[in-house]
Protein backbone atom coordinates (compact mmCIF):
# COMPACT_ATOMS: atom_id res chain seq x y z
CA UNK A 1 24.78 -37.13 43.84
CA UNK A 2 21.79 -36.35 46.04
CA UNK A 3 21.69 -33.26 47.32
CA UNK A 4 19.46 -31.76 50.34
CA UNK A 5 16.18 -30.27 49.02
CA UNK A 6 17.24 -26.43 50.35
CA UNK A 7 20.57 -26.69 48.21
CA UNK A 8 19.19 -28.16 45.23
CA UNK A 9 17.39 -25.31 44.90
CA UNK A 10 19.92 -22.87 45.76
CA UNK A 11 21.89 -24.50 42.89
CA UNK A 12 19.27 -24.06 40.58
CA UNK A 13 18.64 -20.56 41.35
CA UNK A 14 22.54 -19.68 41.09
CA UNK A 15 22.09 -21.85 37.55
CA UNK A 16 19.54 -19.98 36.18
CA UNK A 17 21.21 -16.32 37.69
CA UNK A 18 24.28 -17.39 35.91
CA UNK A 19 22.26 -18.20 32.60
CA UNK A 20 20.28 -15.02 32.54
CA UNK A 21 24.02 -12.96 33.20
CA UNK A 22 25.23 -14.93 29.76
CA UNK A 23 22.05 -14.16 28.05
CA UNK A 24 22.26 -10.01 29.44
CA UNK A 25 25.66 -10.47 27.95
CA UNK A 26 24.67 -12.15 24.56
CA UNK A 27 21.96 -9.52 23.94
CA UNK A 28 23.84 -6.44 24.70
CA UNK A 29 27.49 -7.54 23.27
CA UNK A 30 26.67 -6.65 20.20
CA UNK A 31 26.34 -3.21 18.39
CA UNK A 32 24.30 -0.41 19.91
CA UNK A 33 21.82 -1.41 16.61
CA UNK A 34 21.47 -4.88 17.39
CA UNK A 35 21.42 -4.65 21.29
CA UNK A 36 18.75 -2.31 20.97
CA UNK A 37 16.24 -5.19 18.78
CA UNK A 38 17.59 -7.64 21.33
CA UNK A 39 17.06 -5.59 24.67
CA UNK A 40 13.08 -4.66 23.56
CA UNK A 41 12.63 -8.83 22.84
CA UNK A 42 14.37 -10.37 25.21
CA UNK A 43 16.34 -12.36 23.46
CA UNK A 44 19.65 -12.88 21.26
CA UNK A 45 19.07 -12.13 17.80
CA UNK A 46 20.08 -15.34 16.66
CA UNK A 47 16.95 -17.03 18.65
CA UNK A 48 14.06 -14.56 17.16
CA UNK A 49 12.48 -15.98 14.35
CA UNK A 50 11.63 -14.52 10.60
CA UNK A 51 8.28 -13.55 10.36
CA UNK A 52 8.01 -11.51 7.33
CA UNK A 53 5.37 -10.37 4.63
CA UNK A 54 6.44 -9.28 0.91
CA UNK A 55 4.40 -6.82 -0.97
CA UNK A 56 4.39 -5.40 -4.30
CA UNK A 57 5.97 -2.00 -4.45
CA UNK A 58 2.56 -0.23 -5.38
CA UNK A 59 1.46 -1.83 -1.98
CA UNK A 60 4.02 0.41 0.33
CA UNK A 61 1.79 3.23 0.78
CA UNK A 62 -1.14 0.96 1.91
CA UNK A 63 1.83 -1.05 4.48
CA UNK A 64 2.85 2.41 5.84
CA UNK A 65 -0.74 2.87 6.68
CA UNK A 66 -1.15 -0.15 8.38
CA UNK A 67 1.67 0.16 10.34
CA UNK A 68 0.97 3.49 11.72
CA UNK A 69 -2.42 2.29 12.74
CA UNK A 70 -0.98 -0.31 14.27
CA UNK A 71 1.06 1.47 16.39
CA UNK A 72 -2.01 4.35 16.96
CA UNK A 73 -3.48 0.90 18.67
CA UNK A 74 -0.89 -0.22 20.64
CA UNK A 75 1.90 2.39 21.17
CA UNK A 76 0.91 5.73 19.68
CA UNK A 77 4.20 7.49 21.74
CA UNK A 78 6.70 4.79 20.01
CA UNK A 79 9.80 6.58 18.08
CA UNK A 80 11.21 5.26 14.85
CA UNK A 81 15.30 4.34 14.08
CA UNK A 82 17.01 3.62 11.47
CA UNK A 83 19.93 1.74 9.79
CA UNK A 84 23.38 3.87 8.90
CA UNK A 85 25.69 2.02 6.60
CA UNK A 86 23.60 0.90 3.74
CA UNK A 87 24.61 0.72 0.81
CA UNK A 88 22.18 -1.55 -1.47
CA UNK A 89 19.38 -3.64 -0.41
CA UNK A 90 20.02 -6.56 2.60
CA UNK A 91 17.29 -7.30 4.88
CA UNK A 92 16.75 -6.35 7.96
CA UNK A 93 17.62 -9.24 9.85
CA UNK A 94 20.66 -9.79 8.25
CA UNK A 95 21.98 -6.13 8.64
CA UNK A 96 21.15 -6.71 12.30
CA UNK A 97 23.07 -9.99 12.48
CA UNK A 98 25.93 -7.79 10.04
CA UNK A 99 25.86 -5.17 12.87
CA UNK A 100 26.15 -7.70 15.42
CA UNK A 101 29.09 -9.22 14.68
CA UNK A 102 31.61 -6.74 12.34
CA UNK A 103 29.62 -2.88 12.81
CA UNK A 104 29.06 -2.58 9.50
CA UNK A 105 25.78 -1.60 9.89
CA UNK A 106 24.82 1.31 12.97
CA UNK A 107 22.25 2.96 14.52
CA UNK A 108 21.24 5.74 12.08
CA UNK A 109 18.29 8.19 10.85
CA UNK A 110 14.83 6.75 9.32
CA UNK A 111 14.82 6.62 5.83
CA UNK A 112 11.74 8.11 4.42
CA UNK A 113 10.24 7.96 0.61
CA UNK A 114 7.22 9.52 -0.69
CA UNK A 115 4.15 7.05 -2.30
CA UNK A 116 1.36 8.65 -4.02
CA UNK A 117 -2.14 8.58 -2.28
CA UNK A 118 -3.71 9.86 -4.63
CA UNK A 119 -4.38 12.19 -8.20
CA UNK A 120 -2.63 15.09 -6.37
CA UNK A 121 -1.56 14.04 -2.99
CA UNK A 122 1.29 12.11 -1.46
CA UNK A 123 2.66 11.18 1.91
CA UNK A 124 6.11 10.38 3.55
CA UNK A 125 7.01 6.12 3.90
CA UNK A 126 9.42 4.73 6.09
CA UNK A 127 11.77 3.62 3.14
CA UNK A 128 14.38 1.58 6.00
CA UNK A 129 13.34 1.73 9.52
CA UNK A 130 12.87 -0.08 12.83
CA UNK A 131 9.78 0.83 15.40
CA UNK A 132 9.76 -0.81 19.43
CA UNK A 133 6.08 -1.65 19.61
CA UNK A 134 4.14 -4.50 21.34
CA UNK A 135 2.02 -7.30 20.48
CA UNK A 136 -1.96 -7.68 21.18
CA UNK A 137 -0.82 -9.92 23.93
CA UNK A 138 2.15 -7.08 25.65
CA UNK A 139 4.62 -8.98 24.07
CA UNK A 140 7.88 -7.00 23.17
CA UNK A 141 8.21 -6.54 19.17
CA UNK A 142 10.37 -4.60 16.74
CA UNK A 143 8.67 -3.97 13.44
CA UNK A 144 11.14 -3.36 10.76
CA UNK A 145 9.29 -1.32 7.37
CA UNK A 146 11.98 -1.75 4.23
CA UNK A 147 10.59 0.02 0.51
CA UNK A 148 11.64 -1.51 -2.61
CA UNK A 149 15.01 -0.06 -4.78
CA UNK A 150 13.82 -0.49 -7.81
CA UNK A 151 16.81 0.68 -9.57
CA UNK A 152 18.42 -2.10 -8.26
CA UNK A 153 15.78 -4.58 -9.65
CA UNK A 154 14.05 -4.88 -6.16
CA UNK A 155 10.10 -4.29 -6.89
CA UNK A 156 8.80 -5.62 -3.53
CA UNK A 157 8.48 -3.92 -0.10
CA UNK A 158 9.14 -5.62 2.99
CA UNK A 159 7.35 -6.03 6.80
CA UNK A 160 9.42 -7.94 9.30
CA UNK A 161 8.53 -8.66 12.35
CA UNK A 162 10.82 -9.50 14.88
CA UNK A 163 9.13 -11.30 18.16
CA UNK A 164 10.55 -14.01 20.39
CA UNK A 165 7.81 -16.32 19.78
CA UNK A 166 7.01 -17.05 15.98
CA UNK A 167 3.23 -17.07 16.94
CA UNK A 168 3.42 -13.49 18.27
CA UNK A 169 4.79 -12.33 14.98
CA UNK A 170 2.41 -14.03 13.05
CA UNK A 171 -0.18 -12.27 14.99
CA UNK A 172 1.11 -8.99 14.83
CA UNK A 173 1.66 -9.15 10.98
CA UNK A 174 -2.32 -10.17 10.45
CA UNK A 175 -3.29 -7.43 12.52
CA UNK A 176 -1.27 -4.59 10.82
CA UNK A 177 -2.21 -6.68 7.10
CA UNK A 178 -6.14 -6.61 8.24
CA UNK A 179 -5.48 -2.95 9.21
CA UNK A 180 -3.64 -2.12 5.74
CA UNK A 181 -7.14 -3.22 4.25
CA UNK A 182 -8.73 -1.28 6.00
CA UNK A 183 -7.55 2.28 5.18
CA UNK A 184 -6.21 0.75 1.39
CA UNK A 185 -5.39 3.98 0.01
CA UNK A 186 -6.30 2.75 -3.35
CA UNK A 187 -10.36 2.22 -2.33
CA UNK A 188 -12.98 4.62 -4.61
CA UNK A 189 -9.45 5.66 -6.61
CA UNK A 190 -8.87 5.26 -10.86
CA UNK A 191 -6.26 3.15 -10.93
CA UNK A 192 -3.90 2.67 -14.06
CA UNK A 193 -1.01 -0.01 -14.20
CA UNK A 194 2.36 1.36 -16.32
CA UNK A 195 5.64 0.95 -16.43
CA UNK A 196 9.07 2.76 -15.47
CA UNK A 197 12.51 2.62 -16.49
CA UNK A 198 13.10 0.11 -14.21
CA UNK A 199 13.01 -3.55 -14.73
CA UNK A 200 10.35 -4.88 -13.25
CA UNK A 201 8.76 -2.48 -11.52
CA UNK A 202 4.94 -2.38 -11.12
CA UNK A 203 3.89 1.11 -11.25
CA UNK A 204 0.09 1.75 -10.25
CA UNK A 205 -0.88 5.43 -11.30
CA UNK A 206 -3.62 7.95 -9.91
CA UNK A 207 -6.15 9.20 -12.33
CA UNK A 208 -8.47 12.02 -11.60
CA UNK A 209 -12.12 10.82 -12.17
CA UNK A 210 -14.22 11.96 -14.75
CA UNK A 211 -16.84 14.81 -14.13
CA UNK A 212 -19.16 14.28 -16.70
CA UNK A 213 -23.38 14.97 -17.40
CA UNK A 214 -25.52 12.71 -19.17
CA UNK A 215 -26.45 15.56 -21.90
CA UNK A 216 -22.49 15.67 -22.62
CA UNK A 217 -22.84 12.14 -23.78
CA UNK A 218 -24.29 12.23 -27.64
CA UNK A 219 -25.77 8.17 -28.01
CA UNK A 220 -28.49 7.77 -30.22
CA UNK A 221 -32.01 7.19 -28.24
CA UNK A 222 -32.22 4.66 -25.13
CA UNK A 223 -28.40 3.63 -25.37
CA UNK A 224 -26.70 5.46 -22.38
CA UNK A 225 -29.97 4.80 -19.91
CA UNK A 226 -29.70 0.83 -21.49
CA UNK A 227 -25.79 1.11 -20.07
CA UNK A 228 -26.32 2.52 -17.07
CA UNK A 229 -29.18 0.37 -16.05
CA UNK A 230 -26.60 -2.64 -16.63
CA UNK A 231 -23.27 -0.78 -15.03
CA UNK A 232 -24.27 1.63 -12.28
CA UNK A 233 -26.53 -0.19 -9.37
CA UNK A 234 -27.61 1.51 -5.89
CA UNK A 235 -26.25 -0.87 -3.07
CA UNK A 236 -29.89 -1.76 -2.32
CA UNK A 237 -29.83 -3.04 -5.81
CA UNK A 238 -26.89 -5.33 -4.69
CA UNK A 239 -28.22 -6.59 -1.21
CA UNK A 240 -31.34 -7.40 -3.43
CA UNK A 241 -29.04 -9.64 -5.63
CA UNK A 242 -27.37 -11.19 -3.22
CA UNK A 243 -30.39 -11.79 -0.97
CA UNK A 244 -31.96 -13.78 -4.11
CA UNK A 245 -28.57 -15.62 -4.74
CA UNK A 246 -27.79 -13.44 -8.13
CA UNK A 247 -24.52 -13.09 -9.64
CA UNK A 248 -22.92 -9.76 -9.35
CA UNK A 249 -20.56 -9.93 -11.43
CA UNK A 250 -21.36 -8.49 -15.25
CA UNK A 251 -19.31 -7.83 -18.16
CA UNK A 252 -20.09 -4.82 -20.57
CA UNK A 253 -18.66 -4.93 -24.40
CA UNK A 254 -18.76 -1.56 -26.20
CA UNK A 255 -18.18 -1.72 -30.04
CA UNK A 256 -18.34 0.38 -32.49
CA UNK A 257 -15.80 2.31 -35.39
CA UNK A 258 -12.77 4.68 -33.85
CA UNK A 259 -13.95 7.79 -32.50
CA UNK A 260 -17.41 7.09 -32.21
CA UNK A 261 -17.51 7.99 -28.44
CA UNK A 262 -16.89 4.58 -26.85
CA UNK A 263 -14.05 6.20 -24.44
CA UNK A 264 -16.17 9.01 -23.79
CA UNK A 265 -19.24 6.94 -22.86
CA UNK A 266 -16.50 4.78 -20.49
CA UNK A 267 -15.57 8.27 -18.95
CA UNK A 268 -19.58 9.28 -18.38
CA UNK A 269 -20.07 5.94 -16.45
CA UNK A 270 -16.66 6.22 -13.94
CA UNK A 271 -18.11 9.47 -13.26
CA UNK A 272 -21.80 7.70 -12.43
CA UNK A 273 -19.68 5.49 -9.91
CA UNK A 274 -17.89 7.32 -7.37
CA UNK A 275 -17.93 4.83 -4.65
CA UNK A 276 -16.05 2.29 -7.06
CA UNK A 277 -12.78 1.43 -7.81
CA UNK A 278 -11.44 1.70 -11.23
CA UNK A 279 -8.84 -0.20 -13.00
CA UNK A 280 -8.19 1.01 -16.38
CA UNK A 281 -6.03 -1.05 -19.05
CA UNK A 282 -4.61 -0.52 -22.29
CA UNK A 283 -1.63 -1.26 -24.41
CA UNK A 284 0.88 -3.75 -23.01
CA UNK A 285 -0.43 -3.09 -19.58
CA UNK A 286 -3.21 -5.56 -20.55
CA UNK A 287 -1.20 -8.43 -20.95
CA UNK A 288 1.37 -7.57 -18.01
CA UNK A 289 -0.76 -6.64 -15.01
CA UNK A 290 -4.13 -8.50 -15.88
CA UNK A 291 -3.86 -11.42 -12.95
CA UNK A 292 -2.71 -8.26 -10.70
CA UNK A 293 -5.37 -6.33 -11.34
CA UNK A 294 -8.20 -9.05 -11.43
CA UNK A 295 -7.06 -9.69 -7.31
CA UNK A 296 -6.59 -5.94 -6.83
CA UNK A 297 -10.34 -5.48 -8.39
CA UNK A 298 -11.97 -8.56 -6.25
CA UNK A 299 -10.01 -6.93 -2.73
CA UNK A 300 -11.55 -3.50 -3.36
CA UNK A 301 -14.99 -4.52 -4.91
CA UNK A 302 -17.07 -2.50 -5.93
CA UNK A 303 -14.75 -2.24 -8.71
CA UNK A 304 -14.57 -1.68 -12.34
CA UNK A 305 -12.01 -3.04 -14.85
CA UNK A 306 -12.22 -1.24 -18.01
CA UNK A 307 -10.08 -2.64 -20.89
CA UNK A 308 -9.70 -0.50 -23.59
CA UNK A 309 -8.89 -1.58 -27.24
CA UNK A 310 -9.15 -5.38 -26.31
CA UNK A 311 -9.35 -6.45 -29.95
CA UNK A 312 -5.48 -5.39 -30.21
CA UNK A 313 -4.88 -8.41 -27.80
CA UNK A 314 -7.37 -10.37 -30.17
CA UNK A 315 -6.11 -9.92 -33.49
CA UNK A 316 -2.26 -10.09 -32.51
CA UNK A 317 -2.46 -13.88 -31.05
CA UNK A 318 1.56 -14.07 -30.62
CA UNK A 319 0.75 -11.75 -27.44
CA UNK A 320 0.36 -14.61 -25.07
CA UNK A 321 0.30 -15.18 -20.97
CA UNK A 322 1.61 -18.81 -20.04
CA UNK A 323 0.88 -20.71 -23.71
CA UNK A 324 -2.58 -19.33 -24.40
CA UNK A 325 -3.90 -16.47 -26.47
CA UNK A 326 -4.12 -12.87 -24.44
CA UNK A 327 -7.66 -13.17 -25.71
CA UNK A 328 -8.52 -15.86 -24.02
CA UNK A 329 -6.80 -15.27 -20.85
CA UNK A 330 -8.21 -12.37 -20.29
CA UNK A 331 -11.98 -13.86 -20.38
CA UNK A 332 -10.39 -16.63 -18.34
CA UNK A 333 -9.46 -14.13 -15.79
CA UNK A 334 -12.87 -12.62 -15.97
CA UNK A 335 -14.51 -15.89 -15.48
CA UNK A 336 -12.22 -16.91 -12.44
CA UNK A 337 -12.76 -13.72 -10.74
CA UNK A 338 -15.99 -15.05 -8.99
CA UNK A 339 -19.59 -14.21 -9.85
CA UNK A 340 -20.28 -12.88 -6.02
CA UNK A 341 -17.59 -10.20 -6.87
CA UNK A 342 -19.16 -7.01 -7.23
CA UNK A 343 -16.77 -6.99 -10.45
CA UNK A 344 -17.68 -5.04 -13.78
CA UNK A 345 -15.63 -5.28 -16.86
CA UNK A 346 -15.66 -2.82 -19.42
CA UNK A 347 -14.17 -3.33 -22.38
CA UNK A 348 -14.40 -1.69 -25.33
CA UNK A 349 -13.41 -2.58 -28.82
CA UNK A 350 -12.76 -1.12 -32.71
CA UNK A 351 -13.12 -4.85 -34.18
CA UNK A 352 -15.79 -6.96 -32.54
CA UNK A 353 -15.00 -9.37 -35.49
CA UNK A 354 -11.96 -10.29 -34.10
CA UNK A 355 -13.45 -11.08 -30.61
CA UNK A 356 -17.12 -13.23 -31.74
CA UNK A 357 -15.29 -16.42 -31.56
CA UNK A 358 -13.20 -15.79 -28.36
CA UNK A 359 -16.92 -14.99 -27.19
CA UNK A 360 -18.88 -17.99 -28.56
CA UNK A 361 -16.03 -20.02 -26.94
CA UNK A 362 -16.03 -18.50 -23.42
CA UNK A 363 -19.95 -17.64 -22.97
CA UNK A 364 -21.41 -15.83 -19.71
CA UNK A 365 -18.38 -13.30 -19.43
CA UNK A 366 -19.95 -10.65 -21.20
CA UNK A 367 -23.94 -9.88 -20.90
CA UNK A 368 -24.39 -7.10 -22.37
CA UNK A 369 -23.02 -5.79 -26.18
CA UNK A 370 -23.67 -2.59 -27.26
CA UNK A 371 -23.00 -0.88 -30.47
CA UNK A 372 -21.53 2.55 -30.18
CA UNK A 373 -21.97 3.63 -34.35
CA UNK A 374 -20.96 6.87 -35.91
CA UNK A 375 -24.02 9.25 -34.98
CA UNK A 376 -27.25 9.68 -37.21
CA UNK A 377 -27.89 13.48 -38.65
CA UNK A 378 -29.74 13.91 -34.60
CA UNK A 379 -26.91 13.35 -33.00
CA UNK A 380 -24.57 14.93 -35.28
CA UNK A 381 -26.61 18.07 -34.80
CA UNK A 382 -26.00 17.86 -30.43
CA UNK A 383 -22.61 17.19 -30.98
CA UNK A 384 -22.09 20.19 -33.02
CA UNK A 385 -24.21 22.30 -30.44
CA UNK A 386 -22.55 20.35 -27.92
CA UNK A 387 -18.46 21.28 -28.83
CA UNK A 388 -20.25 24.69 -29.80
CA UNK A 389 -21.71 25.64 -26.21
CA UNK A 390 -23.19 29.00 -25.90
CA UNK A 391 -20.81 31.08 -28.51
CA UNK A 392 -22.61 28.80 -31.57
CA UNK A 393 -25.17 31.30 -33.48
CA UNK A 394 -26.60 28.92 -36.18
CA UNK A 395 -30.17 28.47 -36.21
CA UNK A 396 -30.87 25.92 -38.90
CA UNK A 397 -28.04 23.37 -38.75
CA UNK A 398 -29.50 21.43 -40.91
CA UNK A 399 -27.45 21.96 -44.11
CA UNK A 400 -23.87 21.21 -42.45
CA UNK A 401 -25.45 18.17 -40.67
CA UNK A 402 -26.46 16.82 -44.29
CA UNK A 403 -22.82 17.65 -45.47
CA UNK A 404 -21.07 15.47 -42.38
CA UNK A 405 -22.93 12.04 -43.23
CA UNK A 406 -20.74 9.26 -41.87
CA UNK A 407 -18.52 11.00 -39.46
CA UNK A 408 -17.65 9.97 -36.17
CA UNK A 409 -17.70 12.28 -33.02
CA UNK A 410 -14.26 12.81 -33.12
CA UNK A 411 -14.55 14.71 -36.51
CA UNK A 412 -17.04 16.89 -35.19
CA UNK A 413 -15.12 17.72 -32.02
CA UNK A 414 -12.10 18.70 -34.51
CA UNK A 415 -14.47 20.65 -37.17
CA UNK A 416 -15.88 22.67 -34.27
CA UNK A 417 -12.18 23.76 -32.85
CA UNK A 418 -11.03 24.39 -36.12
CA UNK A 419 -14.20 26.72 -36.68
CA UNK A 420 -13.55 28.04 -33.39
CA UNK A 421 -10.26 29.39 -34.24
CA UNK A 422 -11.33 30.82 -37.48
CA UNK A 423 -13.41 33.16 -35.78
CA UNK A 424 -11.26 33.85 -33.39
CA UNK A 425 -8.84 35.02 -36.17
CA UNK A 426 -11.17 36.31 -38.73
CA UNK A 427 -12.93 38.08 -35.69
CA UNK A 428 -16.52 37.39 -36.67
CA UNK A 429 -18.73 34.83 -34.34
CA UNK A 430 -19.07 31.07 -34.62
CA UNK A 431 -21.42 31.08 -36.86
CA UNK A 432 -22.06 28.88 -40.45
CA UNK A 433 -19.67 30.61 -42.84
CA UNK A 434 -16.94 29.86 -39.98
CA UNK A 435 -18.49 26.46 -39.77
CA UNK A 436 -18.19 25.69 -43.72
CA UNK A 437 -14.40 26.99 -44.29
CA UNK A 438 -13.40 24.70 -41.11
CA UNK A 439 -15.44 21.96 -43.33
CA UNK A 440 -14.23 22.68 -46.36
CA UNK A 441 -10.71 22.72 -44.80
CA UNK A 442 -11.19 19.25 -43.58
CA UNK A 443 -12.81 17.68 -46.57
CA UNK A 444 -10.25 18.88 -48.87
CA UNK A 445 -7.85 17.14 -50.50
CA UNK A 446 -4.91 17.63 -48.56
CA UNK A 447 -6.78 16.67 -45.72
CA UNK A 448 -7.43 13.43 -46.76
CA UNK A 449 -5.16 11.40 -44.16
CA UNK A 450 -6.23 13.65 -41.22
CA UNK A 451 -9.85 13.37 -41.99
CA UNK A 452 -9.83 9.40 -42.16
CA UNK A 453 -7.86 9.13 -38.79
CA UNK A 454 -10.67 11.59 -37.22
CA UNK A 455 -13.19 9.16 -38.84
CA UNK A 456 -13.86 11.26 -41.37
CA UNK A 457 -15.44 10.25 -45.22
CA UNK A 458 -12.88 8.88 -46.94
C-alpha cells in the first residue's frame, strides 16, 4: 500500500511514539532498583551490555580510588546506592535482572569496607554499591563497585560498568583503570604478600620503612658504599642509563652465615630508597605470590624485590611452580621482568652452595655477590659500642673482642642485652665485669644450643 508522503510520516511518528511508550514502560516496570539503572541509561536492562574489570582483592583500595577520581572529573555532586537483600555474592547485573523480575533484591544502603592505605592508615571502600555518573562523551552510566567475600572463597573485586553502548563502557573503565594508576596507593610503600584464614585470599601487608644510618650498619671496610653504589641510584643516574641504552634492571645476592647482618644491611638500603617500592618475600610467600609480585614490581618501578632466605627454595627442590624447580622460576621471573624495568632484586641467602649452579645456569640475573661474613675483631669492637650506645664505659675493649672470635652480629646484639640487664639488676654501670658474666653466661655449657643458634662458637 502506498500511502501519501504527509501520512507516511504521520504513521511513522505515531510508530516510533508508540515504541518509545513500550520502552518508558519496559524500563520503569521493574523494581524501584532496576528502574533506577534503566531510567539514568536509557535503556532496558536486558539491552545494556557487560563491561566489567576483575581485580585482585589487594587491588580494591587502589579501584575505590579510581573511581572517586573519576567521578571528581565528571560528576563530583553524584550520590551513591546500594543493594538490600544480599545475602552471598551475585553480581551486579544479575541482582539487577533478580530485582527486575521477582524483588528479591531492593534499593538499599551502600555497603562500605575498610582497605589499608598504608602502615597505619586506612580508608572506607564501597564494598556493594551503584553510582549515576557519565561518560567522557555525556553519555548516561551507572558504575557498580562490588569487594571480594573472601570467606566465601571470593578473592577478586569487581568494576561494572553499565552503559548503553559497549564502547562507552569500555571507555569509561580505561579511564577510571588509568586513573587507579595514578593515585596506586601502594607507590613508595613496603609491601609484604601473606596469607589469611581464608582460601585463597591474597593478602598484601603494609610495612613501616626502615630508619636506619650508615654508622648503624657494622660491614667490614668498602662493603656497604660497594652496595649502595650498585642498589641506590639518583634519577639522573637513570636518565643517564637509559639515554645510553643501559639496562636498569640489576640483581644483588647477599651471602654470608646466619646472623651476620645480611637482613640488617637489606633494612639500611630500603631506608636509602624512599622513593621506591618494596616487595619483600619470605617463606611460602616466595613460591605463592612471585609472578604477582614480579607485575606488581614492573607497574610501580622504581621498585625493589627483596627475597629473603632464597636458598630454602634452593635446597628443597619438591617446592615447585608449574613442573620446574622454585629455584629456577624465580630467576626465570627475574629474567622475564624486562631489563628497562627500573627493577632491583635483593636476595639474600645462608647457603650460596645451594644456589652456584642455579646461577651458572641462568647467568646475567644477578651482578653483583657480596659476602656478608661474621665480623673481624674491628667490627666486633663497633658492634659492641654500637648495641652499647652512650651507657658503655669500657675503654680498652680489646680483651672481650679477643674472647668473641667467630661470632656473628647477632651474638653480640644478645651479649650486650644480657650485660645490659645485669647492670640493671646488680646496679653498677655497663661496664667489663658486666660484660664478662653476660659472656661467661653465654659461653657456658648450658648455653650451648642458644649460643650456636645466635651464631655463637660452638
Amino acid at each position: 500500500m502506498n500511502l501519501p508522503t504527509e501520512d507516511a510520516r504521520g504513521m511513522a511518528r505515531a510508530l516510533t511514539e508508540l515504541l518509545d511508550t513500550g520502552r518508558h514502560a519496559l524500563v520503569a516496570s521493574g523494581s524501584p532498583l532496576a528502574a533506577r539503572v534503566a531510567d539514568h541509561v536509557g535503556c532496558p536492562l536486558a539491552e545494556i551490555p557487560n563491561v566489567a574489570e576483575h581485580l585482585p582483592s589487594w587491588d580494591h583500595a587502589n579501584l575505590q580510588c579510581g573511581v572517586d577520581a573519576y567521578l571528581a572529573r565528571h560528576s563530583p555532586d553524584a550520590a551513591w546506592f546500594g543493594i538490600a537483600g544480599s545475602r552471598h555474592f551475585t553480581p551486579v547485573v544479575d541482582m539487577l535482572t533478580t530485582a527486575d523480575t521477582n524483588g528479591q533484591y531492593r534499593l538499599g544502603a551502600v555497603d562500605y569496607t575498610t582497605v589499608a592505605t598504608g602502615p597505619a592508615t586506612a580508608a572506607e571502600a564501597v564494598q556493594l554499591g551503584l553510582v549515576c555518573t557519565a561518560a567522557p562523551d555525556g553519555s548516561p552510566v551507572v558504575l557498580a563497585v562490588q569487594g571480594a567475600e573472601e570467606a566465601r572463597g571470593e578473592d577478586r573485586c569487581h568494576l561494572q560498568v553499565l552503559a548503553a553502548e559497549r564502547s562507552t563502557g569500555a571507555a569509561v573503565r580505561e579511564e577510571i583503570l588509568t586513573l587507579a594508576r595514578e593515585h596506586d596507593v601502594f607507590r613508595g610503600q613496603v609491601l609484604a604478600f601473606g596469607a589469611s584464614e581464608h582460601r585463597g585470599n591474597r593478602l598484601l601487608t603494609f610495612l613501616p620503612r626502615p630508619s636506619m644510618r650508615a654508622d648503624q650498619v657494622v660491614l667490614a671496610d668498602g662493603v656497604l658504599a660497594s652496595i649502595e653504589h650498585h642498589v641506590v641510584r639518583s634519577a639522573e643516574r637513570t636518565a643517564a642509563l637509559r639515554e645510553h641504552g643501559q639496562h636498569l634492571k640489576r640483581g644483588l645476592l647477599l651471602y654470608g652465615p646466619p646472623g651476620t647482618g645480611k637482613t640488617h644491611t637489606v633494612r639500611y638500603l630500603l631506608s636509602r630508597l624512599p622513593a621506591c617500592t618494596v616487595f619483600v618475600l619470605s617463606g611460602v610467600a616466595m613460591i605463592r605470590w612471585l609472578r604477582a609480585t614480579a607485575a606488581l614490581a614492573r607497574r610501580l618501578e622504581p621498585s625493589v624485590v627483596v627475597v629473603e632466605d632464597v636458598d630454602l627454595i634452593a635446597h628443597d627442590r619438591s617446592m615447585t611452580m608449574s613442573g620446574n624447580p622454585a629455584l629456577f622460576e624465580l630467576l626465570d621471573e627475574m629474567d622475564g621482568i624486562g631489563s628497562e624495568a627500573d627493577v632491583t632484586f635483593v636476595l639474600t641467602t645462608n647457603r650460596v652452595d645451594t644456589m652456584e649452579e642455579a646461577l651458572a645456569q641462568r647467568p646475567g640475573r644477578v651482578d653483583l655477590a657480596v659476602e656478608i661474613p661474621k665480623p673481624d675483631a674491628a667490627c666486633r669492637e663497633r658492634l659492641l659500642r654500637l648495641y652499647g650506645g652512650p651507657a658503655l664505659r669500657l675503654p680498652d675493649a680489646s680483651p672481650l673482642v679477643a674472647a668473641t672470635d667467630g661470632v656473628t652480629a647477632s651474638f653480640v646484639r644478645e651479649w650486650v642485652r644480657r650485660a645490659v640487664l645485669k647492670s640493671v639488676t646488680s646496679g653498677s654501670g655497663l661496664d667489663e665485669p658486666a660484660l664478662r658474666a653476660a659472656l661467661d653466661e653465654l659461653m657456658s655449657q648450658q648455653q650451648a644450643l642458644t649460643r650456636s643458634m645466635l651464631g655463637g662458637r660452638r
